[in-house]
N, C-alpha and C. Protein backbone atom coordinates (compact mmCIF):
# COMPACT_ATOMS: atom_id res chain seq x y z
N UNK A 1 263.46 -78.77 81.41
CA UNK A 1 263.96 -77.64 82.17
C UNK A 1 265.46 -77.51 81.94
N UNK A 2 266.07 -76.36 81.76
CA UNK A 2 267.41 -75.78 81.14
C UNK A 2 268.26 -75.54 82.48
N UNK A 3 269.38 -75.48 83.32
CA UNK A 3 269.84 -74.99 84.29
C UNK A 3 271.43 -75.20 83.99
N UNK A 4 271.70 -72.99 84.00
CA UNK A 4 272.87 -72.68 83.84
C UNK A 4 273.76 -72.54 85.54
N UNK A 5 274.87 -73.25 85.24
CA UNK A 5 275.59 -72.97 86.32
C UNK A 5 276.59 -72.42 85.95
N UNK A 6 277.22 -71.29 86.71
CA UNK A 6 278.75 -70.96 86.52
C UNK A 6 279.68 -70.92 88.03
N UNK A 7 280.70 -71.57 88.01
CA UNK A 7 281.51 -71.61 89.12
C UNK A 7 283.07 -71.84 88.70
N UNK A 8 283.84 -71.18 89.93
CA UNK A 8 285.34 -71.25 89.86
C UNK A 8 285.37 -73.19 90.06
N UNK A 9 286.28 -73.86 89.21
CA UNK A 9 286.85 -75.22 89.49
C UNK A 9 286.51 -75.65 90.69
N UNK A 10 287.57 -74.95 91.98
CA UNK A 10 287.78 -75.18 92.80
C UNK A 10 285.80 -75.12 93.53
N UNK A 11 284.99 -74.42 92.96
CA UNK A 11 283.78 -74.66 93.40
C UNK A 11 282.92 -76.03 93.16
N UNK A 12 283.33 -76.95 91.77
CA UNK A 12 282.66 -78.01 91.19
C UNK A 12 282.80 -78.76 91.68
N UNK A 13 282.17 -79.42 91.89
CA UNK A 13 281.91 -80.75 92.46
C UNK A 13 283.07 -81.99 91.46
N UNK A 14 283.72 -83.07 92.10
CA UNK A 14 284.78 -83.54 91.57
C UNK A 14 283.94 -84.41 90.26
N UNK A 15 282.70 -85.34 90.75
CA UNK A 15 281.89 -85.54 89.74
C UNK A 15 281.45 -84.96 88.60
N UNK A 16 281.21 -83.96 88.50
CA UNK A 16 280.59 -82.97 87.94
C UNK A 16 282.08 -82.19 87.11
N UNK A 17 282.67 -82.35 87.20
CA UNK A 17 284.18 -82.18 86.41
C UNK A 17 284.64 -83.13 85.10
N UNK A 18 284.24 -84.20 85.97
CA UNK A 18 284.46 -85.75 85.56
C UNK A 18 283.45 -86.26 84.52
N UNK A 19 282.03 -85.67 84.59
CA UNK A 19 281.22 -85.59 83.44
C UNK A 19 281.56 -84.48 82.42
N UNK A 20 281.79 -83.36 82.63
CA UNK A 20 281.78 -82.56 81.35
C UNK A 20 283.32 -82.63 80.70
N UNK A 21 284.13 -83.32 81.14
CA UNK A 21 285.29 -83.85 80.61
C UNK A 21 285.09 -85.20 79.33
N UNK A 22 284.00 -86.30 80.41
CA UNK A 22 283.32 -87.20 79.04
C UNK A 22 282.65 -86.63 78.31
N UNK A 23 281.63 -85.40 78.64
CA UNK A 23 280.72 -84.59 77.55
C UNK A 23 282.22 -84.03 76.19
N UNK A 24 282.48 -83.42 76.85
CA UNK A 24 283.61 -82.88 75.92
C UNK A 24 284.33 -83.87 75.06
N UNK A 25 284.79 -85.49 76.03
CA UNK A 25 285.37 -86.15 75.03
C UNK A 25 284.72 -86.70 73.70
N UNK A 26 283.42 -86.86 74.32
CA UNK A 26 282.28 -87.16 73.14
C UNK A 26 282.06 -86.02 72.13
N UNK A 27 282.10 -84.56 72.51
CA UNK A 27 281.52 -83.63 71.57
C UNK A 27 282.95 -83.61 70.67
N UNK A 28 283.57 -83.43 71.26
CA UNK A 28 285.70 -83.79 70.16
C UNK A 28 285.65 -84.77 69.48
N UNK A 29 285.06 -85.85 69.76
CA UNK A 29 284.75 -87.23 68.93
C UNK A 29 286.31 -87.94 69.59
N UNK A 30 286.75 -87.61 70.50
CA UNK A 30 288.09 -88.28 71.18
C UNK A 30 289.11 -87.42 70.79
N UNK A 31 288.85 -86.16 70.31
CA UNK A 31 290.03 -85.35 69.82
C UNK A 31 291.07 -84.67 71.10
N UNK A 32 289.87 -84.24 72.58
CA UNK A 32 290.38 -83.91 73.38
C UNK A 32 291.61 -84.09 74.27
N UNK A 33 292.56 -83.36 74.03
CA UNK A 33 293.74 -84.11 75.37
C UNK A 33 294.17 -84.19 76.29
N UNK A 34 294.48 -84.84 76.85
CA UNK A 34 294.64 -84.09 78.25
C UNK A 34 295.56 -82.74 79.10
N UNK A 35 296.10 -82.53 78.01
CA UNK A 35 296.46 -80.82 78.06
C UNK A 35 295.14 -79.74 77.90
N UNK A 36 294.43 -80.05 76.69
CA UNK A 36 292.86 -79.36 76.57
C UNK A 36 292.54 -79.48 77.60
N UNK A 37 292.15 -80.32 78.08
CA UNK A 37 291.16 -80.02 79.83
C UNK A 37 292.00 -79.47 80.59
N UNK A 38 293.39 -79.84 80.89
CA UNK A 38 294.06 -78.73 81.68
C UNK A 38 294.16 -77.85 81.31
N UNK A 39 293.90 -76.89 80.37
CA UNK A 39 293.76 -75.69 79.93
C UNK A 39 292.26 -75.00 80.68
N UNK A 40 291.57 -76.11 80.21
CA UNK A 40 290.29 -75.69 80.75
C UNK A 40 289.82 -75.48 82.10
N UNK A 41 290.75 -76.03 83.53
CA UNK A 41 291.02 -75.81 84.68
C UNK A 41 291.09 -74.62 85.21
N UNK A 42 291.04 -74.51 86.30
CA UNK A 42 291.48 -73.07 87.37
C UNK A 42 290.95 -71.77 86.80
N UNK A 43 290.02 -71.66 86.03
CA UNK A 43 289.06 -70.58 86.04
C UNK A 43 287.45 -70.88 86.53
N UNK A 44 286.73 -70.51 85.72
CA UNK A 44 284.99 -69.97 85.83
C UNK A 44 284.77 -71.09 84.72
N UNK A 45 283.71 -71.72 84.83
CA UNK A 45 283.32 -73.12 84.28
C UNK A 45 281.64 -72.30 84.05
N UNK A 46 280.91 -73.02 82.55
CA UNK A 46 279.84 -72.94 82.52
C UNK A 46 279.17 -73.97 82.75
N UNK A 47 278.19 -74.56 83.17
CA UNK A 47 278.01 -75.95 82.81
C UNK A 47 276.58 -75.89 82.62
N UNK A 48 275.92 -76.56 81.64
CA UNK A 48 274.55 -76.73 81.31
C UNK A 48 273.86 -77.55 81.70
N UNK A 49 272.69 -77.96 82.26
CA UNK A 49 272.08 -79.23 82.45
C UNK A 49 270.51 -79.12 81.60
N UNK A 50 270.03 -80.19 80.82
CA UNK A 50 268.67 -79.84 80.75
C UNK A 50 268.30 -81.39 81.09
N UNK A 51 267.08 -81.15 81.44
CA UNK A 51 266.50 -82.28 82.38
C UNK A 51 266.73 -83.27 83.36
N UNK A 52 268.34 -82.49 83.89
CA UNK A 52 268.55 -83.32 84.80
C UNK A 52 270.44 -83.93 83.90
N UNK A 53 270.31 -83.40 82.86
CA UNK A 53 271.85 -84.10 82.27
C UNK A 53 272.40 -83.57 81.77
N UNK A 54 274.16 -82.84 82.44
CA UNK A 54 274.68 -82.26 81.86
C UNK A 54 274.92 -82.50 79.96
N UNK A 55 274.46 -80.78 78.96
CA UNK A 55 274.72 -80.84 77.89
C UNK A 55 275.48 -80.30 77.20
N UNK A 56 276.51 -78.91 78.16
CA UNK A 56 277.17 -78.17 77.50
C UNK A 56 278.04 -77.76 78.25
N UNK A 57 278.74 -77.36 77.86
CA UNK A 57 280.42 -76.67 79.21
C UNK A 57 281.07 -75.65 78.68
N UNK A 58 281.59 -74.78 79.12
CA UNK A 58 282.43 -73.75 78.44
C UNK A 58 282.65 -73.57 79.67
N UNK A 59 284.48 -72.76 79.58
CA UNK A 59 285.56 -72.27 80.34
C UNK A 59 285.85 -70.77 80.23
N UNK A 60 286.46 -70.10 81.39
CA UNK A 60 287.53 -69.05 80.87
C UNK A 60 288.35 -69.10 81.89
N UNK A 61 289.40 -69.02 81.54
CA UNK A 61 290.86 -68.63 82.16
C UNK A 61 291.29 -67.70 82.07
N UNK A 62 292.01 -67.16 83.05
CA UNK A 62 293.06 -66.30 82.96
C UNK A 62 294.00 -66.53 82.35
N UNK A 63 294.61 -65.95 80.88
CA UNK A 63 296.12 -65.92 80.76
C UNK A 63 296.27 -64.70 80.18
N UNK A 64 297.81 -64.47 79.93
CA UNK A 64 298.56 -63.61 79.28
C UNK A 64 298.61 -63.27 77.91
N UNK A 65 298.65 -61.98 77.21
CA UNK A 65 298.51 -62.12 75.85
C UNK A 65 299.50 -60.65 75.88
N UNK A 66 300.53 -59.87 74.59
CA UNK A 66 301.12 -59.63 74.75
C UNK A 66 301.03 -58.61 73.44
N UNK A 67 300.20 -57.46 73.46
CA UNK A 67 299.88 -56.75 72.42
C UNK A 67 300.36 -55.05 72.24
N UNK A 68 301.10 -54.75 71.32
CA UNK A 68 301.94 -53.64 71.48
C UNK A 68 302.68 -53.39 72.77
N UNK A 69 303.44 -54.17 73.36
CA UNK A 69 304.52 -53.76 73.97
C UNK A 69 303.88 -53.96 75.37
N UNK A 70 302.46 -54.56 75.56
CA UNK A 70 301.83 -54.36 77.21
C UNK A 70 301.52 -55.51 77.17
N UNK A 71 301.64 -56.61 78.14
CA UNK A 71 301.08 -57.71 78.66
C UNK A 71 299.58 -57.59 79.27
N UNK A 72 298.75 -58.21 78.61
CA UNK A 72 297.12 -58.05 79.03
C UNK A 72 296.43 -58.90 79.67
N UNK A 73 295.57 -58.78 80.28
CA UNK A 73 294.95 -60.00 81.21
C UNK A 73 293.86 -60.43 80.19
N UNK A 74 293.46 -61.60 79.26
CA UNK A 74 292.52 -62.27 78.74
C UNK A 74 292.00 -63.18 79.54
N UNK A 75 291.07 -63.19 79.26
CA UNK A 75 289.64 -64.08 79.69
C UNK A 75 289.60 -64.92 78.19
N UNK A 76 290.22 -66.08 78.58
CA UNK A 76 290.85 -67.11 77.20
C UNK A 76 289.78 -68.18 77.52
N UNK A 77 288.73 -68.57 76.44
CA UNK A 77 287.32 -69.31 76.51
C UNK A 77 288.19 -70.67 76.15
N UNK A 78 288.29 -71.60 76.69
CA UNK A 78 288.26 -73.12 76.33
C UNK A 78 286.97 -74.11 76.35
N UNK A 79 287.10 -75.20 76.23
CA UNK A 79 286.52 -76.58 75.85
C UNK A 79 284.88 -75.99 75.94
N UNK A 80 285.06 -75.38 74.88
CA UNK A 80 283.38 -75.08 74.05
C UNK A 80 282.63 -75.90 73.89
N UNK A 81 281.08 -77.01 74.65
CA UNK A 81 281.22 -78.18 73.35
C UNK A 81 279.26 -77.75 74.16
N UNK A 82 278.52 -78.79 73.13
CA UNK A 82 277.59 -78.99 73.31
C UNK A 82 277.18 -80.34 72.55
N UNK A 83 276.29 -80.98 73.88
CA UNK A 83 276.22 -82.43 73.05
C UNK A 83 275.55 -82.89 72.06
N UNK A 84 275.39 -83.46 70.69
CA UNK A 84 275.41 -83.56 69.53
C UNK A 84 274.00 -83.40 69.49
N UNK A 85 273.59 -84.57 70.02
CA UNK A 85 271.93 -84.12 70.20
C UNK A 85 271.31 -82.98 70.70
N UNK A 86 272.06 -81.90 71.02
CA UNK A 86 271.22 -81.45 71.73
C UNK A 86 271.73 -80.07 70.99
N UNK A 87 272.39 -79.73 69.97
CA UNK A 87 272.96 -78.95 69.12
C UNK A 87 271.66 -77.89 68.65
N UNK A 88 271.86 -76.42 68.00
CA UNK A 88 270.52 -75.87 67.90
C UNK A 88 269.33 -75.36 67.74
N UNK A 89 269.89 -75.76 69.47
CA UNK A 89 268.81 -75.09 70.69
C UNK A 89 269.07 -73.73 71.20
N UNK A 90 270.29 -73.19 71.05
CA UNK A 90 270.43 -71.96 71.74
C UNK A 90 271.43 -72.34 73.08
N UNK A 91 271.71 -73.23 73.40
CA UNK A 91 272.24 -74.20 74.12
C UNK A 91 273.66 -73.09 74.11
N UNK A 92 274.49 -73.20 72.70
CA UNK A 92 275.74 -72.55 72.94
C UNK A 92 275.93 -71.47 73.53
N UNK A 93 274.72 -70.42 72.74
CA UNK A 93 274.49 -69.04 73.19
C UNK A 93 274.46 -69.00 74.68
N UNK A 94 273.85 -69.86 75.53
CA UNK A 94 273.37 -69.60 76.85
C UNK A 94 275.10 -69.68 77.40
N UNK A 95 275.87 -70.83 76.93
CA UNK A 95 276.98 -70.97 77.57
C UNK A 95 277.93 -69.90 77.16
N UNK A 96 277.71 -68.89 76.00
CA UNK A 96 279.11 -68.37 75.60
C UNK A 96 278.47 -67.02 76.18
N UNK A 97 277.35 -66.86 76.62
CA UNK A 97 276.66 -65.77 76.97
C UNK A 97 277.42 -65.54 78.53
N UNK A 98 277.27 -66.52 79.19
CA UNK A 98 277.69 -66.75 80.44
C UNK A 98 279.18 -66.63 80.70
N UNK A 99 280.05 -66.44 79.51
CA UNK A 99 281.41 -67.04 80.05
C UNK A 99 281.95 -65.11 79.64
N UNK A 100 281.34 -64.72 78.48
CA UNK A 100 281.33 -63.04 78.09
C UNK A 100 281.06 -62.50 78.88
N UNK A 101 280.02 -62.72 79.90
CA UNK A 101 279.59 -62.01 81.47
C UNK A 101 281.12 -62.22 81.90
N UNK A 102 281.68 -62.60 82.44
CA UNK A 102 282.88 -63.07 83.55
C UNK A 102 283.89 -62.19 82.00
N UNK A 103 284.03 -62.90 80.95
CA UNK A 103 285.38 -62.15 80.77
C UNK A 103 284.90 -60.52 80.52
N UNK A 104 283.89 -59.87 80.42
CA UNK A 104 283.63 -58.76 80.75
C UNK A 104 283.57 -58.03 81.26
N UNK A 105 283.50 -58.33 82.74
CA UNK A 105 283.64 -58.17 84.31
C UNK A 105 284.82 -58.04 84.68
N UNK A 106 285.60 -59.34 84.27
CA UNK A 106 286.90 -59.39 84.59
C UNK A 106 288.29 -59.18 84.30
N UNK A 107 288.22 -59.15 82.89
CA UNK A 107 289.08 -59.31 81.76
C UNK A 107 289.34 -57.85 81.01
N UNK A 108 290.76 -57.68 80.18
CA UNK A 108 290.95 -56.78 79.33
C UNK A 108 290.23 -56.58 78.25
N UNK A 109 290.31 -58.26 77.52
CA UNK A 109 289.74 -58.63 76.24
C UNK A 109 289.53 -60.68 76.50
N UNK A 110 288.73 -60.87 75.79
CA UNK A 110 288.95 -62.12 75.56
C UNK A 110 289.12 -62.45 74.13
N UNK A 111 289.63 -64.02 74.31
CA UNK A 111 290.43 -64.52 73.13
C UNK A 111 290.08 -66.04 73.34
N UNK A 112 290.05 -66.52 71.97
CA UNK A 112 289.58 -68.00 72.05
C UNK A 112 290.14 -68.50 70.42
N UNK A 113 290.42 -69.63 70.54
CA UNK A 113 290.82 -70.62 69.31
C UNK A 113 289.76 -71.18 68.67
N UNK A 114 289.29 -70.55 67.51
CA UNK A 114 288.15 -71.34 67.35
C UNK A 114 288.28 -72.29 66.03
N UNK A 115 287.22 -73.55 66.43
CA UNK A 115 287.27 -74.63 65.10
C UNK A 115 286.57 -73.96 63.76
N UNK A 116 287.21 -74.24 62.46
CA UNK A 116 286.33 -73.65 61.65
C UNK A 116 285.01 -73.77 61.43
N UNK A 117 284.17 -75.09 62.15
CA UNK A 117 283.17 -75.58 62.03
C UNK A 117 282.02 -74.30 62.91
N UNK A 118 283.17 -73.65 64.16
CA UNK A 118 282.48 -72.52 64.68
C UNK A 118 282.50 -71.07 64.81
N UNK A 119 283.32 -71.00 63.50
CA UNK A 119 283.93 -69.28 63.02
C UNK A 119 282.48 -68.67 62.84
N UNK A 120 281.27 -68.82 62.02
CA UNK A 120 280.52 -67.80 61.91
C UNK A 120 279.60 -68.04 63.23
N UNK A 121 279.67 -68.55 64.14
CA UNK A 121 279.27 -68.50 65.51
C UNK A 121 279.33 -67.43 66.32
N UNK A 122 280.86 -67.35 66.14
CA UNK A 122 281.96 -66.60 66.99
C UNK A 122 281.70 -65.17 66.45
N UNK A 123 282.23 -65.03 64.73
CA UNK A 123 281.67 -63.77 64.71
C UNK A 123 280.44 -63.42 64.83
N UNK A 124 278.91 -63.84 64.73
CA UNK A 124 278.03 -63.65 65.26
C UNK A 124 277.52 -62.97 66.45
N UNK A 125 278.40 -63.32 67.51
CA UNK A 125 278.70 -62.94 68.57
C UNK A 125 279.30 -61.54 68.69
N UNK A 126 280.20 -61.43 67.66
CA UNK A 126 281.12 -59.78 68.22
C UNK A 126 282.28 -60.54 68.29
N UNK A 127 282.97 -61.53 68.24
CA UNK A 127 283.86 -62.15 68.41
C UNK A 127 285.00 -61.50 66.64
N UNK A 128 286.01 -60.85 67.05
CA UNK A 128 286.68 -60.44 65.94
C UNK A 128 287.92 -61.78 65.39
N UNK A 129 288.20 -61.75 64.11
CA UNK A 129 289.15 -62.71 64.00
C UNK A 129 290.53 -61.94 64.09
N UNK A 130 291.37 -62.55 64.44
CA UNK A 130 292.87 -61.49 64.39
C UNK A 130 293.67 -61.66 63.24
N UNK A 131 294.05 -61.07 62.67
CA UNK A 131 294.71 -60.58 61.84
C UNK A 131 296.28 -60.84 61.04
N UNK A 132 296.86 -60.19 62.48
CA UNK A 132 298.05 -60.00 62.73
C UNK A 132 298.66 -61.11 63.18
N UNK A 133 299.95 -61.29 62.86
CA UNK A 133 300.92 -62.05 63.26
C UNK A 133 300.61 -62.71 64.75
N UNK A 134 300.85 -64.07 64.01
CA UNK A 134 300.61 -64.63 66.09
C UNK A 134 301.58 -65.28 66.46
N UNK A 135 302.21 -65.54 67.60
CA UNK A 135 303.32 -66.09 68.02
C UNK A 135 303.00 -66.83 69.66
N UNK A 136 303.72 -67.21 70.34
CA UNK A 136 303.94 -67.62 71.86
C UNK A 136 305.20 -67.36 72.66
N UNK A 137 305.04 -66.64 73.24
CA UNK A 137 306.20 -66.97 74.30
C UNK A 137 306.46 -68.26 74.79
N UNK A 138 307.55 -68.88 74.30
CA UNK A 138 308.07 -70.14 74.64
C UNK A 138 309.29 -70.04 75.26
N UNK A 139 309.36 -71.68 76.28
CA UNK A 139 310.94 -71.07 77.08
C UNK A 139 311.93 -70.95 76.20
N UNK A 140 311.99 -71.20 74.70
CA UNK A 140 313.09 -70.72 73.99
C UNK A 140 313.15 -69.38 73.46
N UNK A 141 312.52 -68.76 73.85
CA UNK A 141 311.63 -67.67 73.42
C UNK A 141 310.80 -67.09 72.40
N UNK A 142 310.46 -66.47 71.82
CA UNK A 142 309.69 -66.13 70.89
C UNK A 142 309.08 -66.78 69.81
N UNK A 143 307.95 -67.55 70.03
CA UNK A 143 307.81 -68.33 68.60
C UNK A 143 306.66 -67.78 67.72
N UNK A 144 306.76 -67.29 66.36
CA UNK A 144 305.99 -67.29 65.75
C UNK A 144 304.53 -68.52 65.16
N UNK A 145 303.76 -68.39 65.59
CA UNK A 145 302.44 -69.84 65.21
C UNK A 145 301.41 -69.41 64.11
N UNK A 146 302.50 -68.78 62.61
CA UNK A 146 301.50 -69.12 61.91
C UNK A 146 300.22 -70.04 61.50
N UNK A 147 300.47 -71.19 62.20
CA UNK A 147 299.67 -72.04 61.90
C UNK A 147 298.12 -72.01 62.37
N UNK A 148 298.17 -70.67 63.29
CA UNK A 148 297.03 -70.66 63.97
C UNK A 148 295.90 -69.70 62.95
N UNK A 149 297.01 -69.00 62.01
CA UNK A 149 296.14 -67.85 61.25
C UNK A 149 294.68 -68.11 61.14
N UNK A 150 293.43 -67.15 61.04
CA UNK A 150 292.40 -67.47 60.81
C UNK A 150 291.52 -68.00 62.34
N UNK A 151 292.35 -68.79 63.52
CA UNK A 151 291.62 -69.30 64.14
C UNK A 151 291.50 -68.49 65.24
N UNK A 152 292.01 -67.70 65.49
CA UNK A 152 291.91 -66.97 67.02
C UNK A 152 291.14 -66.10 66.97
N UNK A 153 290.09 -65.47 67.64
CA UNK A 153 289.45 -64.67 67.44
C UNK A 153 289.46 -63.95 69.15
N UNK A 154 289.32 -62.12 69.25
CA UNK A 154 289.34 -61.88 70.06
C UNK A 154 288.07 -60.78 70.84
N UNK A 155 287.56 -61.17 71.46
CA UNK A 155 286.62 -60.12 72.10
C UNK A 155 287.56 -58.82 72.82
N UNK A 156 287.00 -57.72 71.90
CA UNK A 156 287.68 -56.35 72.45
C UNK A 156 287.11 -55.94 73.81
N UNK A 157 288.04 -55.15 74.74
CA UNK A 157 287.36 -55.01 75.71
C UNK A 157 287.85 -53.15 75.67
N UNK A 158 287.70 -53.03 76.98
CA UNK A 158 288.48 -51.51 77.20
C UNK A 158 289.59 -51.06 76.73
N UNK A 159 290.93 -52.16 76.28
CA UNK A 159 291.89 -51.83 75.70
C UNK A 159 291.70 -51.55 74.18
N UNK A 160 292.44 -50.68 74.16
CA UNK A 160 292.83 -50.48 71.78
C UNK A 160 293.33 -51.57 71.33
N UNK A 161 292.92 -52.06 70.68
CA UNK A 161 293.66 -53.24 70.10
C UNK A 161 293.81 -52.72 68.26
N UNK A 162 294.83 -53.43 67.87
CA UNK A 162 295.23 -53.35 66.53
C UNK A 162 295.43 -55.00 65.68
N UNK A 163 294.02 -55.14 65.43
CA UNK A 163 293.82 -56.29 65.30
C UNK A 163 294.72 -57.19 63.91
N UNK A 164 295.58 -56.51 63.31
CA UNK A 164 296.54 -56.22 62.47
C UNK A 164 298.08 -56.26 62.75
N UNK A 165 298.34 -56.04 64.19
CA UNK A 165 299.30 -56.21 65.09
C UNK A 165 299.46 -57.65 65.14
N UNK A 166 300.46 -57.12 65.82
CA UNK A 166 301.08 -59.01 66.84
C UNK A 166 300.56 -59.08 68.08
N UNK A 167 300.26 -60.42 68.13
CA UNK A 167 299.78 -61.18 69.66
C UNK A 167 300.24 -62.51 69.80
N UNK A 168 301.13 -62.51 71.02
CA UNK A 168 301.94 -62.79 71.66
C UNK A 168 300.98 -63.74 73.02
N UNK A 169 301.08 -65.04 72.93
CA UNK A 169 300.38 -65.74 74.28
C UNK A 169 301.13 -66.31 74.92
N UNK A 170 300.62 -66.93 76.11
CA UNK A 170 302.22 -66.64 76.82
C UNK A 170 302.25 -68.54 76.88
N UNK A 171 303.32 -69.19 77.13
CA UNK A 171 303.39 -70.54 77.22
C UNK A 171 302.51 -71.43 78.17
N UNK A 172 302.10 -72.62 77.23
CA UNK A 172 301.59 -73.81 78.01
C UNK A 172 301.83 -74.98 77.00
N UNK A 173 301.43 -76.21 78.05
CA UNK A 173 301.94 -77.41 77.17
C UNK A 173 300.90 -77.76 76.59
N UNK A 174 300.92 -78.12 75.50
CA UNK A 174 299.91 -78.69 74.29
C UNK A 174 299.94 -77.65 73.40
N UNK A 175 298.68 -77.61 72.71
CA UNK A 175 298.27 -76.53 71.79
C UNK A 175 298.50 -75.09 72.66
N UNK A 176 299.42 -74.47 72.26
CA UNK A 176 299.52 -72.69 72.87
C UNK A 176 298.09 -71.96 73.00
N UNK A 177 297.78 -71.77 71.09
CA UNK A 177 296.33 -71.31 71.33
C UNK A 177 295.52 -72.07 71.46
């Protein structure tokens, strides 16, 4: 038996945090840091269980993104994972299905960093790759993050986007995107 949950943080149970943080450290292979999970905090959490044991998690947050001259509200997907064994099944779909509900509902556009291992996933989905110049608002200000080229991909929402443009995210500690 499969059972999708979605809840704000502040709804999860402290246990139940505390497992899909080890799920995640296991699906990263220990890559995860502890900036990643704080990224993954203070939004809408997916969490999967089948038979009784959590197998999959996905996030969205609220942040800032900064596209032709307007600051936008994204629904920004973090700590994607599903556990190795249990890879698929449809497993992801159910979780990224769930987290597109909420940033659809809620959100301008969403945006997510994705591993190359899960680029034709993402576009599969409708998930576009961006293009354009990417940067962060940092407290020194403006930083360009070529380094991200290729990995960001953004779900269009009601806004125009010019996926060819610049996008601009706004600061956090660790990895920006």
């Amino acid at each position: 038996m499969i059972e999708l949950m979605t809840a704000h943080t502040s709804d999860v149970d402290r246990a139940v945090l505390h497992g899909a943080r080890e799920l995640l450290d296991a699906v990263f292979e220990g890559e995860m840091t502890p900036e990643d999970w704080e990224h993954a905090l203070g939004g809408v959490h997916a969490l999967l269980w089948e038979e009784g044991q959590l197998v999959g998690h996905a996030a969205v947050v609220q942040r800032r993104v900064v596209h032709r001259g307007r600051a936008l509200r994204a629904g920004y997907v973090e700590a994607v994972g599903v556990r190795a064994d249990r890879r698929g099944r449809g497993h992801g779909a159910m979780l990224m299905d769930a987290v597109e509900r909420v940033v659809g509902g809620a959100y301008e556009l969403g945006v997510l960093g994705s591993s190359d291992e899960a680029v034709d996933f993402y576009r599969r989905r409708g998930w576009r790759p961006w293009r354009g110049p990417l940067s962060a608002l940092t407290p020194e200000g403006v930083r360009p993050t070529p380094e991200e080229a290729g990995a960001i991909f953004v779900l269009p929402g009601a806004v125009p986007l010019d996926l060819s443009g610049e996008l601009t995210c706004d600061w956090r500690e660790g990895e920006v995107w």
